[in-house]
Protein backbone atom coordinates (compact mmCIF):
# COMPACT_ATOMS: atom_id res chain seq x y z
CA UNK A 1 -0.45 -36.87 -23.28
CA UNK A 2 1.80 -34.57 -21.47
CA UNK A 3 1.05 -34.35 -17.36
CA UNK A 4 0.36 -31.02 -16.21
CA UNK A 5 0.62 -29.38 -12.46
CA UNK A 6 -1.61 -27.20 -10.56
CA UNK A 7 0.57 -24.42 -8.80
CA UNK A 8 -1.34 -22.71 -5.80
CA UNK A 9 -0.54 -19.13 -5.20
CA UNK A 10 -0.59 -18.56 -1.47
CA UNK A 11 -0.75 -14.48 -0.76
CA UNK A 12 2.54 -12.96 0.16
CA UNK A 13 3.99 -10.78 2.66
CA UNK A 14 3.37 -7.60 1.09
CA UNK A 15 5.99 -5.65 3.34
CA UNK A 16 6.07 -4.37 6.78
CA UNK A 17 4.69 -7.07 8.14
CA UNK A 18 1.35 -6.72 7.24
CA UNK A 19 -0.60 -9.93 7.86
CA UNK A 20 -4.14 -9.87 5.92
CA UNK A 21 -4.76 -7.73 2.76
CA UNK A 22 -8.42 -7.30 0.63
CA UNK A 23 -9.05 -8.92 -2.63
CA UNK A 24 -10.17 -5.23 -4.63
CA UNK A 25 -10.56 -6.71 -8.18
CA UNK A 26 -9.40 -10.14 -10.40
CA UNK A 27 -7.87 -9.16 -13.64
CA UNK A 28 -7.78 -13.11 -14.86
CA UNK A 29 -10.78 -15.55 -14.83
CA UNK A 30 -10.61 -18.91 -14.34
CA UNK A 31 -9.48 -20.50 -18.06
CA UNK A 32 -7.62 -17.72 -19.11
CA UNK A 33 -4.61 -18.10 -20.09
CA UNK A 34 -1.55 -15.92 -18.16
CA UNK A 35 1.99 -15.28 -18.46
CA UNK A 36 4.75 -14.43 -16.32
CA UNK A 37 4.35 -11.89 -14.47
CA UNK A 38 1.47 -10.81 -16.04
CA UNK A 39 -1.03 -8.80 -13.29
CA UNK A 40 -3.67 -10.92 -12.16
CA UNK A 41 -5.43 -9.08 -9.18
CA UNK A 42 -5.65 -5.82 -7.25
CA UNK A 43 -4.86 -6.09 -3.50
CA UNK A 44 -5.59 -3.50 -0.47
CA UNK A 45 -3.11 -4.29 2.24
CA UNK A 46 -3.55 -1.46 5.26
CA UNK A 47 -1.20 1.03 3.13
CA UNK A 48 -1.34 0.74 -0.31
CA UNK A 49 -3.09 -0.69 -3.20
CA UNK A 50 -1.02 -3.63 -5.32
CA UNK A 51 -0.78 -5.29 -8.26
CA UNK A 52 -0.19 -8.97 -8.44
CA UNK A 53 1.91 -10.14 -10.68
CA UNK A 54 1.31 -14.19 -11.93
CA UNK A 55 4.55 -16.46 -10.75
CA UNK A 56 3.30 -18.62 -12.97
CA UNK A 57 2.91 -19.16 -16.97
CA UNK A 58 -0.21 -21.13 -17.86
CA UNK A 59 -4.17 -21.69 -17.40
CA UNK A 60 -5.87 -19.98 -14.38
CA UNK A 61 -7.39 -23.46 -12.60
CA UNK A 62 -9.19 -21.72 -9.74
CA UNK A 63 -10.02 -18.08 -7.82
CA UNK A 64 -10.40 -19.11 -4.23
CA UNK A 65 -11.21 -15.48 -3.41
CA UNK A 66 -13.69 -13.48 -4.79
CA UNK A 67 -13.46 -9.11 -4.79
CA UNK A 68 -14.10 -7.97 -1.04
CA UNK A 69 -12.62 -10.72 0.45
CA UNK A 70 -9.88 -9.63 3.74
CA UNK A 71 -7.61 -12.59 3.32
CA UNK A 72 -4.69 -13.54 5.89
CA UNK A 73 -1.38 -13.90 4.53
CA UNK A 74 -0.46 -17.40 3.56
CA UNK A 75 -3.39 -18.47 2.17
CA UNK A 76 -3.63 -19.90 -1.27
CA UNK A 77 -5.88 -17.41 -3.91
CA UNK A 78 -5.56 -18.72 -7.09
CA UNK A 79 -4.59 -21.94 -8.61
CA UNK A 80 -2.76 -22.32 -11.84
CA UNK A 81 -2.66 -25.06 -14.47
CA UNK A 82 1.03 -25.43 -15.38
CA UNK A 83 3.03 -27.57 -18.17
CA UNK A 84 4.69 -30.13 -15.61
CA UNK A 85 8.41 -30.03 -17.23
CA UNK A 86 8.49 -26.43 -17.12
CA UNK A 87 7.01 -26.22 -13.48
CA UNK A 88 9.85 -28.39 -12.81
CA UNK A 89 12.10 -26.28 -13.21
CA UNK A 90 11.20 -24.01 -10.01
CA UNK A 91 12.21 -24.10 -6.41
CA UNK A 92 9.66 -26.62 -4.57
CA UNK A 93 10.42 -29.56 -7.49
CA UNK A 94 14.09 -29.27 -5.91
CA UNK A 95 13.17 -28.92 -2.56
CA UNK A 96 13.49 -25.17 -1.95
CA UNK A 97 12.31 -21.77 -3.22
CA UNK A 98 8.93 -19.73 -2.72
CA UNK A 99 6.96 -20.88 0.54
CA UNK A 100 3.96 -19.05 -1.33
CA UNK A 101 3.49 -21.58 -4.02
CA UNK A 102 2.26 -25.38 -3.24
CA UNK A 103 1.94 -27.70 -6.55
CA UNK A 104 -0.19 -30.62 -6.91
CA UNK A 105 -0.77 -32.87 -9.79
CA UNK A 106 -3.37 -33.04 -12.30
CA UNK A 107 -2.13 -35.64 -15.08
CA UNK A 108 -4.61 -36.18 -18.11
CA UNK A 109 -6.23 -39.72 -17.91
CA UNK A 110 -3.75 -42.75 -19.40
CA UNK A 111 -3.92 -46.07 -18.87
CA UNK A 112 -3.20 -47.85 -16.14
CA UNK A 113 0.61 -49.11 -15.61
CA UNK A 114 2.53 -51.87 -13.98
CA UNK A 115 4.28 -50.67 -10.54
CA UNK A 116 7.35 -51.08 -11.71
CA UNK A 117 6.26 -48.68 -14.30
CA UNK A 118 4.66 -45.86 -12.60
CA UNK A 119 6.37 -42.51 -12.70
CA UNK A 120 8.37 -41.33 -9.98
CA UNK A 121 6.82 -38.86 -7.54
CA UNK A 122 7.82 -35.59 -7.01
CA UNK A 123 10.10 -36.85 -3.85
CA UNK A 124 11.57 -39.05 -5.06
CA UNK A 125 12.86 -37.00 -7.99
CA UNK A 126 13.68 -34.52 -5.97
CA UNK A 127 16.01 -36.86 -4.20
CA UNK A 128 17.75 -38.21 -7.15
CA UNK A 129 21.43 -37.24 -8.75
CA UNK A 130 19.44 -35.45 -11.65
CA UNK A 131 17.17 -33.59 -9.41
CA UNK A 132 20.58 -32.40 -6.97
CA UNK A 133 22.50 -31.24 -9.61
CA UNK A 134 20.06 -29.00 -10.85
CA UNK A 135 20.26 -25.98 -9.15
CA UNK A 136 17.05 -24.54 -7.04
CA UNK A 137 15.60 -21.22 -8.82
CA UNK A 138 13.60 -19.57 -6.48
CA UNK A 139 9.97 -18.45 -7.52
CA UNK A 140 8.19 -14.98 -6.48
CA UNK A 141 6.72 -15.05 -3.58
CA UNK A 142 6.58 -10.75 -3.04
CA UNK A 143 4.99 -8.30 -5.50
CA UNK A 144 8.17 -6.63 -7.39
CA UNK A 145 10.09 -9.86 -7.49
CA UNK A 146 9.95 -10.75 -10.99
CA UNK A 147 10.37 -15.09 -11.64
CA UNK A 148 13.25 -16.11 -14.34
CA UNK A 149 12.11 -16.59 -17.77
CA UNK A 150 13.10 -19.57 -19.48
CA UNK A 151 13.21 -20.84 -22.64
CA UNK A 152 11.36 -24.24 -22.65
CA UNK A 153 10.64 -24.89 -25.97
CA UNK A 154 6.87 -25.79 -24.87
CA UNK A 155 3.97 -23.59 -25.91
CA UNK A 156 1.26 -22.23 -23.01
CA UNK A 157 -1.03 -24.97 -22.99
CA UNK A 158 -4.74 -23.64 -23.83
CA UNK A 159 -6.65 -27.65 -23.05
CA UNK A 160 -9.58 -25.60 -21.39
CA UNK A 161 -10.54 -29.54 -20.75
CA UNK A 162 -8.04 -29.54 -18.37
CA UNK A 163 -9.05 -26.40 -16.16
CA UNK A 164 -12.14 -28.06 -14.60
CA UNK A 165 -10.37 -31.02 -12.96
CA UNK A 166 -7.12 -28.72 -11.90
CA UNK A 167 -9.79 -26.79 -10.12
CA UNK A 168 -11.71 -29.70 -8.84
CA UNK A 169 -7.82 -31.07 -7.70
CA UNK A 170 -7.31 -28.00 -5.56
CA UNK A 171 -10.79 -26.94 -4.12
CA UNK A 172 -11.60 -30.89 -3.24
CA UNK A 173 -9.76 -30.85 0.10
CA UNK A 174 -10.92 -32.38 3.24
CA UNK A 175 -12.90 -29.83 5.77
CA UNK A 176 -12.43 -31.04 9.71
CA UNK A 177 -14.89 -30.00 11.46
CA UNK A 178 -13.17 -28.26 13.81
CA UNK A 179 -11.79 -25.65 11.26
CA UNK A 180 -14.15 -22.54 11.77
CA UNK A 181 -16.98 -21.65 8.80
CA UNK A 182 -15.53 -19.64 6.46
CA UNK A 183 -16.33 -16.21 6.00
CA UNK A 184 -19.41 -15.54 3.66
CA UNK A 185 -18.09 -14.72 0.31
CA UNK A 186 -19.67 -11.30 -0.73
CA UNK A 187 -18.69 -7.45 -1.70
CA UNK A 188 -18.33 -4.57 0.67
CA UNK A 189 -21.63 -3.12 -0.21
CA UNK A 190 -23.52 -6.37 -0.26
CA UNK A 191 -22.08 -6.66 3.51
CA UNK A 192 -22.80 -3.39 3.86
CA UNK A 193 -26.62 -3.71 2.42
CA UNK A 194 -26.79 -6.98 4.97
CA UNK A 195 -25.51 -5.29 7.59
CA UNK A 196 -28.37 -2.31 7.27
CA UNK A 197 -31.00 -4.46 7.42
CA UNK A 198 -30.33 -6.68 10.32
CA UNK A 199 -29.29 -9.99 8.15
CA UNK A 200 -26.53 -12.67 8.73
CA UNK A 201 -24.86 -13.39 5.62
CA UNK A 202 -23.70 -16.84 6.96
CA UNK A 203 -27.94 -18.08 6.87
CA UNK A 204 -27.51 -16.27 2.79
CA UNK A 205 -27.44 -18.99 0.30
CA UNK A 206 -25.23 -17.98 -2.45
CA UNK A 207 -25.96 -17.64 -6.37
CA UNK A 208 -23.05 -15.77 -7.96
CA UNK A 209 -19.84 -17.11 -8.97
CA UNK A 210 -18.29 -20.07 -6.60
CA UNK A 211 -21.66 -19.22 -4.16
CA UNK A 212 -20.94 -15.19 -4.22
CA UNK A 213 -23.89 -13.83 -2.05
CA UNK A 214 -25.14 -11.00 -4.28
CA UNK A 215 -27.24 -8.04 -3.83
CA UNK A 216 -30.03 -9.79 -4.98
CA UNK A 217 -29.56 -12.75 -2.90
CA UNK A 218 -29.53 -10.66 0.54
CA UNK A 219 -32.90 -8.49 -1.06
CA UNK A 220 -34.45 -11.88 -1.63
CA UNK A 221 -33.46 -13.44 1.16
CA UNK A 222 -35.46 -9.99 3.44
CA UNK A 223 -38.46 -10.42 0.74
CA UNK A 224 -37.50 -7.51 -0.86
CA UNK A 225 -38.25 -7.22 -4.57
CA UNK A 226 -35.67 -7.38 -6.48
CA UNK A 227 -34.17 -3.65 -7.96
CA UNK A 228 -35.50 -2.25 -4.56
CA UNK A 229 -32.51 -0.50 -2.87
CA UNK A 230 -32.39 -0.99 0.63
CA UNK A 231 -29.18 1.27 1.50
CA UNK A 232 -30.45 4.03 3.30
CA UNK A 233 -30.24 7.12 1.48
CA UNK A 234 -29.62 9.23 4.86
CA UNK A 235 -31.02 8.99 8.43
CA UNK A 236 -34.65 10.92 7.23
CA UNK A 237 -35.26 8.32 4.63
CA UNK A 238 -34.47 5.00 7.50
CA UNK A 239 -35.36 7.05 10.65
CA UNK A 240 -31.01 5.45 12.09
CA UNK A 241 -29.56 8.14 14.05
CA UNK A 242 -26.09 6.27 13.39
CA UNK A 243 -23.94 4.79 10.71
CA UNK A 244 -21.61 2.25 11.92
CA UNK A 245 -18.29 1.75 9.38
CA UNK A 246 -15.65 -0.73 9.48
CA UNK A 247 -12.03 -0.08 10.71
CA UNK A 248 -10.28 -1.55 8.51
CA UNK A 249 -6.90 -1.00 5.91
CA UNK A 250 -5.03 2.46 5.56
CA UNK A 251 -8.16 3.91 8.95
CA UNK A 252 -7.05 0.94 10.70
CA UNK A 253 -3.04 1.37 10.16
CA UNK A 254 -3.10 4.83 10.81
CA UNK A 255 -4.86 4.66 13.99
CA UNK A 256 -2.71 1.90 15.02
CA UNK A 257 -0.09 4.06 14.10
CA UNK A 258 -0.82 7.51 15.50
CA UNK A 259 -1.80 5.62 18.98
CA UNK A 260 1.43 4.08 19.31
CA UNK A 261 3.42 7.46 18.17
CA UNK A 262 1.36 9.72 21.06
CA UNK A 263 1.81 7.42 23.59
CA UNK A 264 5.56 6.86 23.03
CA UNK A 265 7.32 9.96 21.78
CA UNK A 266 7.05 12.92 24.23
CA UNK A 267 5.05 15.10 21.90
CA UNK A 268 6.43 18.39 22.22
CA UNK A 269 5.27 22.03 19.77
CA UNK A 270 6.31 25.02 18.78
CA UNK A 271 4.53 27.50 16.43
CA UNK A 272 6.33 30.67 14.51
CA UNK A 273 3.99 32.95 12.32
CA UNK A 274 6.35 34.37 9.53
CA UNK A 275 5.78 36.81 6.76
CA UNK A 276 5.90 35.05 3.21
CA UNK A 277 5.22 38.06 0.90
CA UNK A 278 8.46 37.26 -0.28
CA UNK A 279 8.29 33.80 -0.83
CA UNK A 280 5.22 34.21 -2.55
CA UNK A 281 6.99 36.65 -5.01
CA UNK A 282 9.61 34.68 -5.59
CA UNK A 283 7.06 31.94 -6.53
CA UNK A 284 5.52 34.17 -8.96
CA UNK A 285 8.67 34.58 -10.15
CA UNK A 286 9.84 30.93 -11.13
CA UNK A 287 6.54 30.28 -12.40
CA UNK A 288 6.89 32.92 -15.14
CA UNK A 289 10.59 31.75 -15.68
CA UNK A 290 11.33 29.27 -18.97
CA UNK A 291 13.40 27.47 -16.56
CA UNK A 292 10.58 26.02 -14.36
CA UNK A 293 8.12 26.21 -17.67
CA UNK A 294 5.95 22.74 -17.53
CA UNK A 295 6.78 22.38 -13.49
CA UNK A 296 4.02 23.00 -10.64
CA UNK A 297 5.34 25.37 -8.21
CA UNK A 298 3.22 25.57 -4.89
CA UNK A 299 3.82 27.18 -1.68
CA UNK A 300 4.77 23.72 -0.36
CA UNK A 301 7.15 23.19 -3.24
CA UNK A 302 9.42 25.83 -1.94
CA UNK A 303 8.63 25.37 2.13
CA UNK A 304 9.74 21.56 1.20
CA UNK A 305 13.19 22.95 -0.07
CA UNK A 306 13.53 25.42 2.69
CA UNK A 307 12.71 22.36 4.87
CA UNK A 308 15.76 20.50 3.51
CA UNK A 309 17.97 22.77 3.71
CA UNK A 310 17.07 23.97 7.53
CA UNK A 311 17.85 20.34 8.46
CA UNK A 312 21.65 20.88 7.34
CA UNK A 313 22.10 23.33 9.80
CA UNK A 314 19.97 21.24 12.37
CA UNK A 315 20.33 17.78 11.80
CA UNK A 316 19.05 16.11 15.03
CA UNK A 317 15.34 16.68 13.85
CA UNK A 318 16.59 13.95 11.02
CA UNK A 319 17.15 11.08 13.25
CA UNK A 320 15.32 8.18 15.06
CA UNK A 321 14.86 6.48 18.42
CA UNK A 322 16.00 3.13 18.76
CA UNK A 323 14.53 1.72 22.13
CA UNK A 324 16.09 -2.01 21.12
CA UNK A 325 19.67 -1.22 21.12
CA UNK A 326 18.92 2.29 23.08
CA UNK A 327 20.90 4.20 20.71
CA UNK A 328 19.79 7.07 18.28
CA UNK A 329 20.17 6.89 14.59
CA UNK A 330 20.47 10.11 12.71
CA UNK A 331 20.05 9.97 9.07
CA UNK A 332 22.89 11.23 6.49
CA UNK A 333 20.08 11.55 4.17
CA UNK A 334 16.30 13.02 4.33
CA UNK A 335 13.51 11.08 3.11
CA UNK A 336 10.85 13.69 3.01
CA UNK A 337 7.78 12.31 4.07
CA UNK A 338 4.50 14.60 2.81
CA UNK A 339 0.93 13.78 4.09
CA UNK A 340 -1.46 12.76 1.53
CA UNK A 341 -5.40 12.80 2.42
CA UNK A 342 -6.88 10.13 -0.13
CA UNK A 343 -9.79 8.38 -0.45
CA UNK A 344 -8.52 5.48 1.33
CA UNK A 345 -7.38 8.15 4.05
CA UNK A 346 -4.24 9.11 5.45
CA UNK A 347 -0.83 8.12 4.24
CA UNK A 348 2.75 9.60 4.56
CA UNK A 349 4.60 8.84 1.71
CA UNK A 350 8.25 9.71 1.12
CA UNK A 351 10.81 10.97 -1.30
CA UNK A 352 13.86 8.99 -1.04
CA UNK A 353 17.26 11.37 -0.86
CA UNK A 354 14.93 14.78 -1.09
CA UNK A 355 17.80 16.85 0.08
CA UNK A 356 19.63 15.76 -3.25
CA UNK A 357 17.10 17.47 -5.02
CA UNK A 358 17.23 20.56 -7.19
CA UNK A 359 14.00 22.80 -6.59
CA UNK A 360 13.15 21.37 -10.24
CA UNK A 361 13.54 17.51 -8.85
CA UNK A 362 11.93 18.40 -5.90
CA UNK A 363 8.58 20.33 -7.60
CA UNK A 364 7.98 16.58 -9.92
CA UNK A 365 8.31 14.43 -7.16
CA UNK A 366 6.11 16.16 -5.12
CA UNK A 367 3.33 16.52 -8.21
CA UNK A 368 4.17 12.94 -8.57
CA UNK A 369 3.82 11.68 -5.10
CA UNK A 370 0.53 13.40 -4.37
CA UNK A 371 -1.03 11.78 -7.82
CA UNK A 372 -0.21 8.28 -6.89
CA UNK A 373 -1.15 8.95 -3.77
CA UNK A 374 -4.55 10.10 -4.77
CA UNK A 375 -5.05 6.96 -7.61
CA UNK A 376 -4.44 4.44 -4.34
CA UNK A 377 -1.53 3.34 -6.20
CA UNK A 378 1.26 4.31 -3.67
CA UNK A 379 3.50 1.20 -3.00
CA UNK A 380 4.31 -0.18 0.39
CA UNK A 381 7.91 0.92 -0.08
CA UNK A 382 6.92 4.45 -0.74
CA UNK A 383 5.10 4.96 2.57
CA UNK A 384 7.87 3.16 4.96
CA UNK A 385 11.56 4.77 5.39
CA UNK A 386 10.50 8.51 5.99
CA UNK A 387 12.90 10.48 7.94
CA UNK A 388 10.57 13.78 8.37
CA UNK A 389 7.28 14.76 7.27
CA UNK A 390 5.00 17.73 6.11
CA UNK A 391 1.90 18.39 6.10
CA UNK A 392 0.40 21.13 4.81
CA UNK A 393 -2.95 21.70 6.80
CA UNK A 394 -2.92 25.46 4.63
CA UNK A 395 -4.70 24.17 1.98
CA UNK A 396 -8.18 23.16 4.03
CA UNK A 397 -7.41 26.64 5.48
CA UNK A 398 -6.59 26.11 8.76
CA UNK A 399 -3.76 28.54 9.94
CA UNK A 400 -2.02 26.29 12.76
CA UNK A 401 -2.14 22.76 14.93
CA UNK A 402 -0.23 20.47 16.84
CA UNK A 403 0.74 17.42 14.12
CA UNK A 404 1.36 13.69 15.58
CA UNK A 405 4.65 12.41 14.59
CA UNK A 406 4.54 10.01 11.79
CA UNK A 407 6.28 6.68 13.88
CA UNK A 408 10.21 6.30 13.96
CA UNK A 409 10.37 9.73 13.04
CA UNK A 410 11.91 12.79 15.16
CA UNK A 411 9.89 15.81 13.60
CA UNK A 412 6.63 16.77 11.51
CA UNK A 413 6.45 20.08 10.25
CA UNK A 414 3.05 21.86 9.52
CA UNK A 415 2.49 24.48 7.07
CA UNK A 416 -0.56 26.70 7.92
CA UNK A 417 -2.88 28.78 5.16
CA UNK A 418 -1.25 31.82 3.39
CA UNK A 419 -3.42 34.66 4.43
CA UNK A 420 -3.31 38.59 4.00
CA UNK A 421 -3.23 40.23 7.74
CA UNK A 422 -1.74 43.33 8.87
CA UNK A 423 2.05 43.48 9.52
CA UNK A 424 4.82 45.95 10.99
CA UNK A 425 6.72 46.50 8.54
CA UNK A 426 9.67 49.21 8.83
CA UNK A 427 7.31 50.74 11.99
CA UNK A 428 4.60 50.83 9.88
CA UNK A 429 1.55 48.89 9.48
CA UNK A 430 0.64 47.31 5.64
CA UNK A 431 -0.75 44.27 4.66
CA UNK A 432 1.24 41.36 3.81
CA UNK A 433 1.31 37.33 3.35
CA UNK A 434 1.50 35.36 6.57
CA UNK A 435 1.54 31.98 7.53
CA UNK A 436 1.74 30.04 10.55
CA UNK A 437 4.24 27.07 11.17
CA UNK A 438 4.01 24.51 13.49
CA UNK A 439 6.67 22.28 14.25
CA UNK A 440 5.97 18.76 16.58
CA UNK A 441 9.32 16.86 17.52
CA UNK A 442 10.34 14.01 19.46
CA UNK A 443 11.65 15.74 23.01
CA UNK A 444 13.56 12.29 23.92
CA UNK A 445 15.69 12.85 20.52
CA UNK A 446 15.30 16.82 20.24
CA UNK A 447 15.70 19.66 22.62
CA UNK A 448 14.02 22.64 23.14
CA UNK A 449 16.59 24.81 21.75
CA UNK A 450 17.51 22.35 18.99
CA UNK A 451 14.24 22.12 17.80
CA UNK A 452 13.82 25.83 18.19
CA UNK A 453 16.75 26.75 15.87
CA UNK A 454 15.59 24.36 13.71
CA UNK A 455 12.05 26.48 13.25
CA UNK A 456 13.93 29.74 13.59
CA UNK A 457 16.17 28.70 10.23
CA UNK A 458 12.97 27.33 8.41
CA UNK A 459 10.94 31.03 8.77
CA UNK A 460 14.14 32.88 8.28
CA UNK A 461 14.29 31.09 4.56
CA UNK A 462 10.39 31.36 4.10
CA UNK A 463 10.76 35.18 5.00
CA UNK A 464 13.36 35.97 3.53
CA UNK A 465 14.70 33.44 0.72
CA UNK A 466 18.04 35.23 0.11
CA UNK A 467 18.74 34.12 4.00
CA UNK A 468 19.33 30.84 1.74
CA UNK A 469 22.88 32.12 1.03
CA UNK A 470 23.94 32.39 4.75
CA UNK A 471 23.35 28.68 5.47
CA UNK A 472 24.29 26.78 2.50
């Protein structure tokens, strides 16, 4: 019969250096049959939410993670049951290729041979003339980088008699016992449910899949009927004055994150209250036009353009700090970061080359950006690379505030709430739109007067749009 290979797939680097990310959901069992590429699980790193594609084509051997697991970088999660010629063909069989995937064998049971007779092992092939002068094809080992699909002739093997053994193969491994217990396997709310009522999940025995602690387990284990809810409904129905939450992904990042930027960039702001009643016409405008028929115009749609094209006049707010080399970078192009508030919290993601942008461009990027933002499905690469940010504080009606600059970044622009107030207007008092901007902006990189012309251009446009055709 033909010898097969387990493949482990360890977790990758999902980008910026991020070392642990959380197991959200499986979208493969163990037994079921994948292809390349195909997406196998949901990940939470501490900025986005992935998919994982397989690097493998074959039988899903073993899930060594279940759903609410934090798991470091490096460590295998799921073990495949691969056609041995075709797994051949990848990087480690020739000595190279992804660092993320180990392979072990799993041969179905023949009879025994003479020495002389007994297959080569993987070293040894890889050290022979056939094995060199096949070239090494590297295998993914980061979310995005697709494997090569070859043509091998060979069907997916579907011997579910097979899977049990691959998965015995990879979970049978030697424990020292110096190597720390591992961390109960449970959900978030089954830790949480532990947590409120005072139990340690490591004295839990485990029923659910692969010794899962369940809900029911941790109810049981307090001699609590079973169906009883023990999560406190609020602090009258438990008599806790506090509720105690874990800091971890995008809360944990971002405090990380805004620490770092306060206590490194001298934090300096300025704040300019402009009248918009002629923005706000003009938005009125281009919403009734055919031309921008199907687009969502906001007031940040048009303060992001006016945002862009303030920076060509002022381009020093565009630039970064370079403490290695001591030198500062300033951008040719604007990545326009725009602060999202999600259910996973705060993230910054960017559009890449924003000032090439018509107002058209700009208007579906921006409806596109918040969406994904607000599905959890912004990717890693969408939230690094910013230039400059917005955020637009207006819409939880709060006219004006002093914005922390999103790291490596020079400026942050804040767009208050559009409000009706009393105005001078030709000596005369009548009501108009106002709004409030705030601008924060790295003093080390920016001056006072830089960043000062910079806000000066960005009301003059917001106040006046036709003040457009005196800058561009």
């Amino acid at each position: 019969m033909t010898a097969t290979m387990i493949k482990e797939f360890r977790l990758p680097d999902l980008g910026e250096g991020l070392t642990e990310s959380e197991i959200l959901s499986w979208k493969v069992a163990v037994g079921d049959t994948v292809t390349l590429n195909q997406v196998i699980a949901e990940v939470e790193t501490a900025k986005a939410v992935v998919e994982l594609p397989s690097p493998f084509a074959g039988v899903v051997a073993a899930l060594h993670e279940q759903p609410g697991s934090v798991v470091e970088v490096g460590k295998p999660i799921v073990s495949f049951e691969v056609d041995d010629a075709g797994a051949s063909n990848g990087g480690n069989a020739n000595g190279g290729g992804n660092p993320t995937a180990v392979e072990t064998k799993a041969a179905a049971p023949q009879p025994e041979m003479p020495q002389s007779q007994t297959p080569q092992s993987p070293t040894s092939q890889a050290e022979s003339p056939e094995a060199d002068a096949t070239p090494a094809k590297r295998e993914p080992n980061l979310v995005g980088y697709g494997a090569v699909v070859e043509e091998t002739g060979r069907p997916v093997r579907r011997a579910r008699g097979l899977v049990q053994a691959a998965a015995t193969t990879v979970q049978a491994r030697p424990k020292s016992d110096d190597v720390p217990a591992e961390r109960p396997r449970s959900t978030p709310p089954v830790r949480k449910l532990a947590r409120d009522l005072g139990i340690d999940l490591q004295l839990v025995p485990g029923t659910g899949p692969g010794g899962l602690i369940t809900r029911e387990d941790v109810q049981n284990f307090a001699g609590e009927p079973e169906g009883t809810s023990a999560v406190p409904t609020g602090p009258a129905a438990t008599g806790e004055r506090e509720t105690r939450t874990p800091i971890k992904g995008v809360r944990k990042f971002t405090a990380a994150a805004m620490v770092q930027s306060a206590f490194t960039a001298p934090h300096v702001t300025e704040f300019l209250t402009i009248d918009v009643t002629a923005t706000m016409e003009l938005l009125t405008r281009l919403k009734a036009s055919k031309a921008f028929e199907g687009y969502k115009l906001t007031p940040l749609t048009v303060a992001a353009k006016a945002v862009l094209i303030a920076l060509r006049n002022n381009p020093t707010l565009n630039s970064r700090w370079d403490e290695a080399r001591q030198e500062i970078i300033q951008f040719n192009y604007v990545n326009l970061g725009i602060a999202a508030a999600t259910p996973r919290g705060l993230t910054v993601p960017n559009i890449k080359d924003a000032d090439r942008l018509t107002l058209r461009e700009l208007a579906t990027a921006l409806s596109e950006l918040t969406d994904t933002a607000r599905a959890g499905k912004t990717s890693p690469s969408d939230l690094s690379g910013g230039t400059i940010s917005i955020t637009n504080i207006g819409v939880f009606g709060i006219d004006a505030g002093t914005p922390i600059l999103n790291p490596g970044e020079a400026a942050i622009v804040a767009l208050g709430a559009v409000r009706k107030a009393p105005w001078v207007v030709d000596d005369e008092i009548a009501v108009r739109q106002v709004m409030s901007l705030s601008l924060s902006f790295d003093h080390r990189l920016v001056d006072g007067e830089q960043g000062s012309r910079f806000l000066a251009d960005l009301g003059a446009i917001l106040s006046d749009p036709a003040m457009v055709l005196t800058m561009v």
